[in-house]
N, C-alpha and C. Protein backbone atom coordinates (compact mmCIF):
# COMPACT_ATOMS: atom_id res chain seq x y z
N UNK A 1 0.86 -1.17 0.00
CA UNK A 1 0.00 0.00 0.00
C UNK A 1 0.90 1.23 0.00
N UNK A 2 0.45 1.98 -0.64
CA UNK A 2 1.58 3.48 -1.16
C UNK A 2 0.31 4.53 -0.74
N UNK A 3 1.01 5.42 0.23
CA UNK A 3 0.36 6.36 0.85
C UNK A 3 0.67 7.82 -0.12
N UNK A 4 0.05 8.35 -1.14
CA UNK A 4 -0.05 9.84 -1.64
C UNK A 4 -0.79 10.91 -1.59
N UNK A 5 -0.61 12.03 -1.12
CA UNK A 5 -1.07 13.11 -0.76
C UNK A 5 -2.35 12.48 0.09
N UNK A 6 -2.16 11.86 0.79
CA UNK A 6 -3.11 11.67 2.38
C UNK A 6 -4.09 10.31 1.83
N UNK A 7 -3.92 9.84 0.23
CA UNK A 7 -4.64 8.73 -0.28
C UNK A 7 -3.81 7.55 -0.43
N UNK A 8 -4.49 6.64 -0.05
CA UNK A 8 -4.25 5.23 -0.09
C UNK A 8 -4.25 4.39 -1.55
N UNK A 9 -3.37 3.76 -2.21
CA UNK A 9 -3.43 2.98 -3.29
C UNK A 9 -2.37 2.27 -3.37
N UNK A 10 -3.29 1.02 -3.98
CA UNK A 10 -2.45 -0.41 -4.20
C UNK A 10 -1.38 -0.29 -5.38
N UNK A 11 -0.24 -0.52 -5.32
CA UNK A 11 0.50 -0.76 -6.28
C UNK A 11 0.86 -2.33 -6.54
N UNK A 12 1.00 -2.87 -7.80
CA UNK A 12 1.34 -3.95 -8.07
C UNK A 12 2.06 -4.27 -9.32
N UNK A 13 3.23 -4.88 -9.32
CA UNK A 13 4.11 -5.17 -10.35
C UNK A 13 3.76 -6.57 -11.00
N UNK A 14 2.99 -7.14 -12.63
CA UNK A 14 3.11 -8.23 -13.22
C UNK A 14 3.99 -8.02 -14.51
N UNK A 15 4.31 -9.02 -14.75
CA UNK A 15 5.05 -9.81 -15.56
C UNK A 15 4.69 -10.76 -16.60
N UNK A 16 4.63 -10.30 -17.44
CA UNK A 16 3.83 -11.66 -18.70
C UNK A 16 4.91 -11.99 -19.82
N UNK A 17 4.78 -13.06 -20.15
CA UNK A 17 5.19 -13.37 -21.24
C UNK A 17 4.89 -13.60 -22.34
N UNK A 18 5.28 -13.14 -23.50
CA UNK A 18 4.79 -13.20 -24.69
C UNK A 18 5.59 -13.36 -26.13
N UNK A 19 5.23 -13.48 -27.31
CA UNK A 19 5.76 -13.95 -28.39
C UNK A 19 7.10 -12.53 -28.46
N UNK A 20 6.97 -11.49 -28.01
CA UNK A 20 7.74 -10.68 -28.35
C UNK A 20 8.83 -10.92 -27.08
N UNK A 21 8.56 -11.49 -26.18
CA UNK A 21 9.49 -11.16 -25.08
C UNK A 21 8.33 -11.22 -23.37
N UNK A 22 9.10 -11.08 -22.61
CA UNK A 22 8.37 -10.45 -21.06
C UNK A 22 8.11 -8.92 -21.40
N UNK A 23 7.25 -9.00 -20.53
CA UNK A 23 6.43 -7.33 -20.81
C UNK A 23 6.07 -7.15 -19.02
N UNK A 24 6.47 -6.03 -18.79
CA UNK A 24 6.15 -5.57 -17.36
C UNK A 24 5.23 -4.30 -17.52
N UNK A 25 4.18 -5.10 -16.52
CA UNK A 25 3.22 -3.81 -16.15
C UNK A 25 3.06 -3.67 -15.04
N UNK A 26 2.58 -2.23 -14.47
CA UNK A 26 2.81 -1.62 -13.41
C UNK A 26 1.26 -1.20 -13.20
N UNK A 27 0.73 -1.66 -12.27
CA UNK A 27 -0.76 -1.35 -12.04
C UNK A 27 -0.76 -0.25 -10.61
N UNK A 28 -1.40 0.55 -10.48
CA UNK A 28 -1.64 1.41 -9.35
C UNK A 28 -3.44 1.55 -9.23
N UNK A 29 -4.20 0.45 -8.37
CA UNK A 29 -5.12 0.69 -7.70
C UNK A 29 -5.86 1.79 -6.63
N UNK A 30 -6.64 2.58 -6.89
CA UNK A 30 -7.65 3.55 -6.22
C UNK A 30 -8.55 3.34 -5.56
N UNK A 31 -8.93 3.95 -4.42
CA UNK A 31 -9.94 3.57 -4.35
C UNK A 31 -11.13 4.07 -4.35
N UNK A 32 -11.40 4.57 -5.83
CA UNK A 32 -12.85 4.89 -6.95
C UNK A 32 -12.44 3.29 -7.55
N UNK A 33 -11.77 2.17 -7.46
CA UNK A 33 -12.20 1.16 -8.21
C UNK A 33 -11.12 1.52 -9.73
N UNK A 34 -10.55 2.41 -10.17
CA UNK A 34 -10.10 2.33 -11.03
C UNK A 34 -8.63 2.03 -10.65
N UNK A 35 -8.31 1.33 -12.06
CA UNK A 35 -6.81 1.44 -12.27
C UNK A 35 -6.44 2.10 -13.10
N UNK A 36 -4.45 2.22 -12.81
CA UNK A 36 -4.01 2.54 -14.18
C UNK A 36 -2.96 1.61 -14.20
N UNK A 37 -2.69 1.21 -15.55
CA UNK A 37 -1.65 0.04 -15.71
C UNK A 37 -0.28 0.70 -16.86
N UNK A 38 0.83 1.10 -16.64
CA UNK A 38 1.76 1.16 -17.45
C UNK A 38 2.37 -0.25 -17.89
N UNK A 39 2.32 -0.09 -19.49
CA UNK A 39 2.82 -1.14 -20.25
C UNK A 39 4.46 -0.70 -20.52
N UNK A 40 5.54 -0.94 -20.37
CA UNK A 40 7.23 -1.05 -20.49
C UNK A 40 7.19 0.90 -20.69
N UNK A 41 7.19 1.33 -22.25
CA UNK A 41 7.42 3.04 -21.88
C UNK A 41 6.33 4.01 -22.55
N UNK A 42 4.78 2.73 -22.51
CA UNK A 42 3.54 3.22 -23.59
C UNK A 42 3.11 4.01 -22.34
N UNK A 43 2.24 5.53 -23.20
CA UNK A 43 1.25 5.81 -21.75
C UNK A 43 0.51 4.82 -21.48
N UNK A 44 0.10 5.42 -20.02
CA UNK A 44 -0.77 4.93 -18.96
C UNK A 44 -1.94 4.62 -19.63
N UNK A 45 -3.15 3.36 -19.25
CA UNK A 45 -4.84 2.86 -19.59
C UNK A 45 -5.18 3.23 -18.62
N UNK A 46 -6.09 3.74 -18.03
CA UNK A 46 -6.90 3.75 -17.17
C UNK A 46 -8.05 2.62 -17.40
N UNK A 47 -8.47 1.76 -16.43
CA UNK A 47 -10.09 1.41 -16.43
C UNK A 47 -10.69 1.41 -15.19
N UNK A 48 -11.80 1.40 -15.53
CA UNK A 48 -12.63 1.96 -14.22
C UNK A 48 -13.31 0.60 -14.13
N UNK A 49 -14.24 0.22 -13.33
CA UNK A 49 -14.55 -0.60 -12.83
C UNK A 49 -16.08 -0.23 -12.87
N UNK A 50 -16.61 -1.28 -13.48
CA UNK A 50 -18.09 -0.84 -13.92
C UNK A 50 -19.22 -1.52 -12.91
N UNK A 51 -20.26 -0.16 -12.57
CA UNK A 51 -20.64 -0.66 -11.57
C UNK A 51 -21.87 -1.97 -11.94
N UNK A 52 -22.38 -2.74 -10.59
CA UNK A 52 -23.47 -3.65 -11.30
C UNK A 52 -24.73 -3.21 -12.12
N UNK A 53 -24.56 -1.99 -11.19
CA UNK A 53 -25.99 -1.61 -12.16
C UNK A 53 -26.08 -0.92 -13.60
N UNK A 54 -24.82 -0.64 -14.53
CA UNK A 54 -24.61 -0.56 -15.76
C UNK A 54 -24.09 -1.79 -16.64
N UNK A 55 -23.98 -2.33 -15.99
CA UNK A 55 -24.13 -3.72 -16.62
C UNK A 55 -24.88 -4.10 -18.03
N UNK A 56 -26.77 -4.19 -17.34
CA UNK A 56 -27.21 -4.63 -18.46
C UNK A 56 -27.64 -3.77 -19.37
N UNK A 57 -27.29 -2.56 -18.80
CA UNK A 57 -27.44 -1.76 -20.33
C UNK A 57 -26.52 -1.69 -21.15
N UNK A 58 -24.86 -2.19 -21.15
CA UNK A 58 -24.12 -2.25 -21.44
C UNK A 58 -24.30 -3.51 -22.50
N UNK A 59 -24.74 -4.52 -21.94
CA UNK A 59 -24.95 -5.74 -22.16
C UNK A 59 -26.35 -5.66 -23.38
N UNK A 60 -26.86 -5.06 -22.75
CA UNK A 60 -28.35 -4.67 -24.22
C UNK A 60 -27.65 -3.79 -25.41
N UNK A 61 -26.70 -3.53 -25.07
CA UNK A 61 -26.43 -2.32 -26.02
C UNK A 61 -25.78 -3.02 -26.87
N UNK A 62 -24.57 -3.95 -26.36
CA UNK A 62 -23.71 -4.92 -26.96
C UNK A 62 -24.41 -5.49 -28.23
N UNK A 63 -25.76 -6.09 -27.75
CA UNK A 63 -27.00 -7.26 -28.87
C UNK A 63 -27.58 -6.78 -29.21
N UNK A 64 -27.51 -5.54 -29.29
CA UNK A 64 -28.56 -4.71 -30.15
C UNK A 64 -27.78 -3.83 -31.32
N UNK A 65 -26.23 -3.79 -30.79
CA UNK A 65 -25.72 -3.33 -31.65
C UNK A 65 -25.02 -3.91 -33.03
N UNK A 66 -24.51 -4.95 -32.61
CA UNK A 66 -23.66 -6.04 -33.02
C UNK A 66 -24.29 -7.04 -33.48
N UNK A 67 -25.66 -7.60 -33.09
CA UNK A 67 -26.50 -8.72 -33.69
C UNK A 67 -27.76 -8.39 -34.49
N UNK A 68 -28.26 -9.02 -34.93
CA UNK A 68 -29.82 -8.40 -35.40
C UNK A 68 -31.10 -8.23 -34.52
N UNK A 69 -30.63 -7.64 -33.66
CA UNK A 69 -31.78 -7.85 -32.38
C UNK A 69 -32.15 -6.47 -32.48
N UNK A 70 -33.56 -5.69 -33.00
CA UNK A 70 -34.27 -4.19 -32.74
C UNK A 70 -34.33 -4.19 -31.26
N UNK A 71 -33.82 -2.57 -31.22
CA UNK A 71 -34.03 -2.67 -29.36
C UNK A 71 -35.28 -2.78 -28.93
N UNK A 72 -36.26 -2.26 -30.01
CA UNK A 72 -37.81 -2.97 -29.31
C UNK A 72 -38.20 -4.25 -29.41
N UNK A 73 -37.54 -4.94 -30.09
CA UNK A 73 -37.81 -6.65 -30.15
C UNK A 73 -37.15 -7.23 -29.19
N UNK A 74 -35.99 -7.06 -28.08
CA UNK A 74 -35.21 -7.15 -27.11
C UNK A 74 -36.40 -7.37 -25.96
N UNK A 75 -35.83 -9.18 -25.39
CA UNK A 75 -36.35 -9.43 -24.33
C UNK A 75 -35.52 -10.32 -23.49
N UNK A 76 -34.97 -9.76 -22.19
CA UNK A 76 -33.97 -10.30 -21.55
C UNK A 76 -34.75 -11.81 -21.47
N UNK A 77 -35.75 -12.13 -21.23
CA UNK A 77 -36.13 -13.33 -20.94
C UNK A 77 -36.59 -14.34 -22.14
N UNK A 78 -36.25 -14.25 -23.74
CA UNK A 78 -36.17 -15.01 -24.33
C UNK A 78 -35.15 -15.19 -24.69
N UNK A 79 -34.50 -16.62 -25.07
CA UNK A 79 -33.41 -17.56 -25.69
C UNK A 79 -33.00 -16.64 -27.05
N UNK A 80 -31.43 -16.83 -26.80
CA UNK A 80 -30.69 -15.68 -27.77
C UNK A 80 -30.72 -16.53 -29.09
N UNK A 81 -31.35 -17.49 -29.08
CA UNK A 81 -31.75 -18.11 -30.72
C UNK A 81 -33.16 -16.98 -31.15
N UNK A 82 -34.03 -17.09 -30.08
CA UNK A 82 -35.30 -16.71 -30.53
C UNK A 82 -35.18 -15.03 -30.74
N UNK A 83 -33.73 -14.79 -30.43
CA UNK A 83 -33.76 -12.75 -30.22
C UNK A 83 -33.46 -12.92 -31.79
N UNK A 84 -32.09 -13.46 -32.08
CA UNK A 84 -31.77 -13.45 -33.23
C UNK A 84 -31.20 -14.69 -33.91
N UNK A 85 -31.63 -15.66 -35.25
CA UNK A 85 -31.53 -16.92 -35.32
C UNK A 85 -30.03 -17.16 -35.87
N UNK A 86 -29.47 -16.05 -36.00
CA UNK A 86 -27.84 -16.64 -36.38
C UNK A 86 -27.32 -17.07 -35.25
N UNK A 87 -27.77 -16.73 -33.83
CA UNK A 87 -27.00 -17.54 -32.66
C UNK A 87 -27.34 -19.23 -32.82
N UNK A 88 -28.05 -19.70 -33.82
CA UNK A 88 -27.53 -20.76 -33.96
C UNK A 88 -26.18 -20.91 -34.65
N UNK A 89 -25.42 -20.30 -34.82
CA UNK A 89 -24.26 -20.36 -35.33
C UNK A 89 -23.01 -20.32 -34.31
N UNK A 90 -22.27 -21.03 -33.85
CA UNK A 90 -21.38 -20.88 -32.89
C UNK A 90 -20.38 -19.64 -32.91
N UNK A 91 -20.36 -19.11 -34.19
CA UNK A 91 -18.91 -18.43 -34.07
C UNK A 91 -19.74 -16.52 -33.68
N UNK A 92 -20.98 -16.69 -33.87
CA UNK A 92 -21.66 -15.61 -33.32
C UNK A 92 -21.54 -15.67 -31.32
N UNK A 93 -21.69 -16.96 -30.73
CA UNK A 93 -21.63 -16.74 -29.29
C UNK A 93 -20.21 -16.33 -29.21
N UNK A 94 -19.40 -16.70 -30.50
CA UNK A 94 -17.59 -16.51 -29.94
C UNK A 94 -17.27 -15.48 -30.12
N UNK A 95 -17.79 -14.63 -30.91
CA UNK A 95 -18.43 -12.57 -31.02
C UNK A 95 -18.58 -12.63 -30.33
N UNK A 96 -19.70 -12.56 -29.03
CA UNK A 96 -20.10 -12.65 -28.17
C UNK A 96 -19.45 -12.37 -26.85
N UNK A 97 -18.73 -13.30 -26.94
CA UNK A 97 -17.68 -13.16 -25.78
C UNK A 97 -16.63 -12.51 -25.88
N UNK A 98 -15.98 -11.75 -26.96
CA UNK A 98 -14.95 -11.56 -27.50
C UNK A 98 -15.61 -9.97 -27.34
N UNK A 99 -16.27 -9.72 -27.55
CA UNK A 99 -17.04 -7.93 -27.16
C UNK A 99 -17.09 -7.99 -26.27
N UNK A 100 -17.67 -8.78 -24.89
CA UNK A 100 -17.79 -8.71 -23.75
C UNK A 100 -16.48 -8.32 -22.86
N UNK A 101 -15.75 -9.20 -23.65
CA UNK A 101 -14.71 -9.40 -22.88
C UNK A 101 -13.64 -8.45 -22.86
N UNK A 102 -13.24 -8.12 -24.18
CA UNK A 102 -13.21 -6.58 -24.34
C UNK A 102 -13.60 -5.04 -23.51
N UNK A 103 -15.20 -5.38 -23.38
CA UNK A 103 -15.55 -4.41 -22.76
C UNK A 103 -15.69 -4.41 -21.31
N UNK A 104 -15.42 -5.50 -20.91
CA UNK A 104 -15.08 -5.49 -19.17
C UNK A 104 -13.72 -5.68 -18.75
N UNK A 105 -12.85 -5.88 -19.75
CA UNK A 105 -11.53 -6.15 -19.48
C UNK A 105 -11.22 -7.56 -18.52
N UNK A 106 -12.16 -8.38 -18.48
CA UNK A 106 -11.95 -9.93 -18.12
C UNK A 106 -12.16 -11.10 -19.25
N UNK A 107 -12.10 -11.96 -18.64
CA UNK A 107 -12.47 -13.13 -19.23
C UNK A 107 -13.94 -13.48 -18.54
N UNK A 108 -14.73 -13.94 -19.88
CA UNK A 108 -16.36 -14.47 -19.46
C UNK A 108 -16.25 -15.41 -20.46
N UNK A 109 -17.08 -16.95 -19.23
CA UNK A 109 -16.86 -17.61 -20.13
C UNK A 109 -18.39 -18.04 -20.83
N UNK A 110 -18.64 -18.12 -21.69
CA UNK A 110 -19.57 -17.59 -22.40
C UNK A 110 -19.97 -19.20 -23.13
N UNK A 111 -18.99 -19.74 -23.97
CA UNK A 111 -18.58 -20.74 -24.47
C UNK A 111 -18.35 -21.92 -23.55
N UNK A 112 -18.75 -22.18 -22.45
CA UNK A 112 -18.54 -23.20 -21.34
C UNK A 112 -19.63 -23.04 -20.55
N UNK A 113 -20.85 -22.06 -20.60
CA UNK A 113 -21.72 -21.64 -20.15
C UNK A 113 -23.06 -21.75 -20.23
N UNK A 114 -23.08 -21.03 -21.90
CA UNK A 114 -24.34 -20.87 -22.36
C UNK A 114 -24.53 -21.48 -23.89
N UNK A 115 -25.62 -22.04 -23.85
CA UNK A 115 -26.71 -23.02 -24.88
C UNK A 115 -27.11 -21.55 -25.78
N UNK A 116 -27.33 -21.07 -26.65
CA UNK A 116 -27.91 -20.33 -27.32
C UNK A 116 -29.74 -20.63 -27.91
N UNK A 117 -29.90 -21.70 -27.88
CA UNK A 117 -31.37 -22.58 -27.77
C UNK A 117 -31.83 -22.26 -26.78
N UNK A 118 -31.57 -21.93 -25.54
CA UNK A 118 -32.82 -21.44 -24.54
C UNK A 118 -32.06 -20.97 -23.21
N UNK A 119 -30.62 -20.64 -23.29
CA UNK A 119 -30.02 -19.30 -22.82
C UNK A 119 -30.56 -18.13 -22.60
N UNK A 120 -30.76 -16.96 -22.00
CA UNK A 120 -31.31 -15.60 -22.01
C UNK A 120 -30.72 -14.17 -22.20
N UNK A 121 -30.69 -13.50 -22.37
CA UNK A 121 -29.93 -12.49 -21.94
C UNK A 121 -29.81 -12.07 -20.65
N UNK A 122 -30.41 -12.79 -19.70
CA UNK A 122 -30.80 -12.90 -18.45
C UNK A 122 -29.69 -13.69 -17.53
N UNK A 123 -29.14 -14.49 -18.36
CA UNK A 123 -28.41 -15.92 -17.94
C UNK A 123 -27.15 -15.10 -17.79
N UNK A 124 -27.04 -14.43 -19.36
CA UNK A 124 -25.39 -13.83 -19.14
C UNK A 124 -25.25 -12.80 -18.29
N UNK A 125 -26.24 -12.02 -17.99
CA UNK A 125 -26.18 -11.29 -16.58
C UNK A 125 -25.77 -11.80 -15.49
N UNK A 126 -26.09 -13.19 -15.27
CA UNK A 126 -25.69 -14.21 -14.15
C UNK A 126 -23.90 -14.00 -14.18
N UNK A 127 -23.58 -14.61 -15.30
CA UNK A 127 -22.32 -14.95 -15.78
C UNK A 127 -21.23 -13.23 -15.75
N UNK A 128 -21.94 -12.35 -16.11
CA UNK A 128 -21.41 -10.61 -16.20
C UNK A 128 -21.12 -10.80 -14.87
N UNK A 129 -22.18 -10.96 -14.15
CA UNK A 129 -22.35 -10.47 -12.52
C UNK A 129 -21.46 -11.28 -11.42
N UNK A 130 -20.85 -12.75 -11.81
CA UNK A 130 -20.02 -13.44 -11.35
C UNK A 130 -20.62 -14.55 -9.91
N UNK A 131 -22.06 -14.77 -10.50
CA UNK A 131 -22.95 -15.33 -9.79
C UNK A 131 -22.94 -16.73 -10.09
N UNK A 132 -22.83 -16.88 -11.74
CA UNK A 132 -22.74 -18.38 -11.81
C UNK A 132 -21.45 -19.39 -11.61
């Protein structure tokens, strides 16, 4: 814990490895929930930490933007086949997760999870929310 101007924040040093080499990043935790992470001599990312309750609008916005789902045809409680029928297609749930995941800066597993036949948009809220 690193004490600045009378505020408290976590610092933490990782280490990854990758096709180019090790890469060191330098994370400094707040506490508003955000970080910032320096990558070797790139500026600073900030991300913030999104609260639960922007979630599923985040999450509606995602399938309404990206799939064929009208935001008035959007119903968290029908099966993401019946929102839009290309989710019978696998490589649409792998979109899916690949925007999500993106936009929360984790891993969701999406693909180990959810059936697209009678799944909800309801379900992946479960899965967003870290319930299931």
């Amino acid at each position: 814990m690193i004490e600045t101007a009378g505020k408290s924040m976590l610092c933490a040093i990782f280490h990854f490895c990758t096709a180019a080499g090790p890469e060191i990043y330098k994370a400094n935790f707040k506490a508003d929930k955000s970080a910032t992470f320096y990558l070797s001599d790139q500026a600073p990312k900030v991300y913030m930490h999104t609260s639960s309750d922007k979630i599923p609008d985040i999450l509606r916005f995602i399938l309404t933007k990206h799939f064929n789902i009208a935001a008035d045809q959007f119903d968290w409680n029908r099966p993401l086949e019946d929102l839009d029928e290309q989710f019978k297609l696998l490589g649409n749930l792998v979109y899916l997760e690949q925007l999500l995941e993106e936009e929360f800066q984790k891993e969701i597993p999406l693909l180990e999870n959810i059936s697209t036949t009678y799944h909800t948009p309801k379900d992946i809220l479960v899965i967003l929310n870290g319930e299931a």
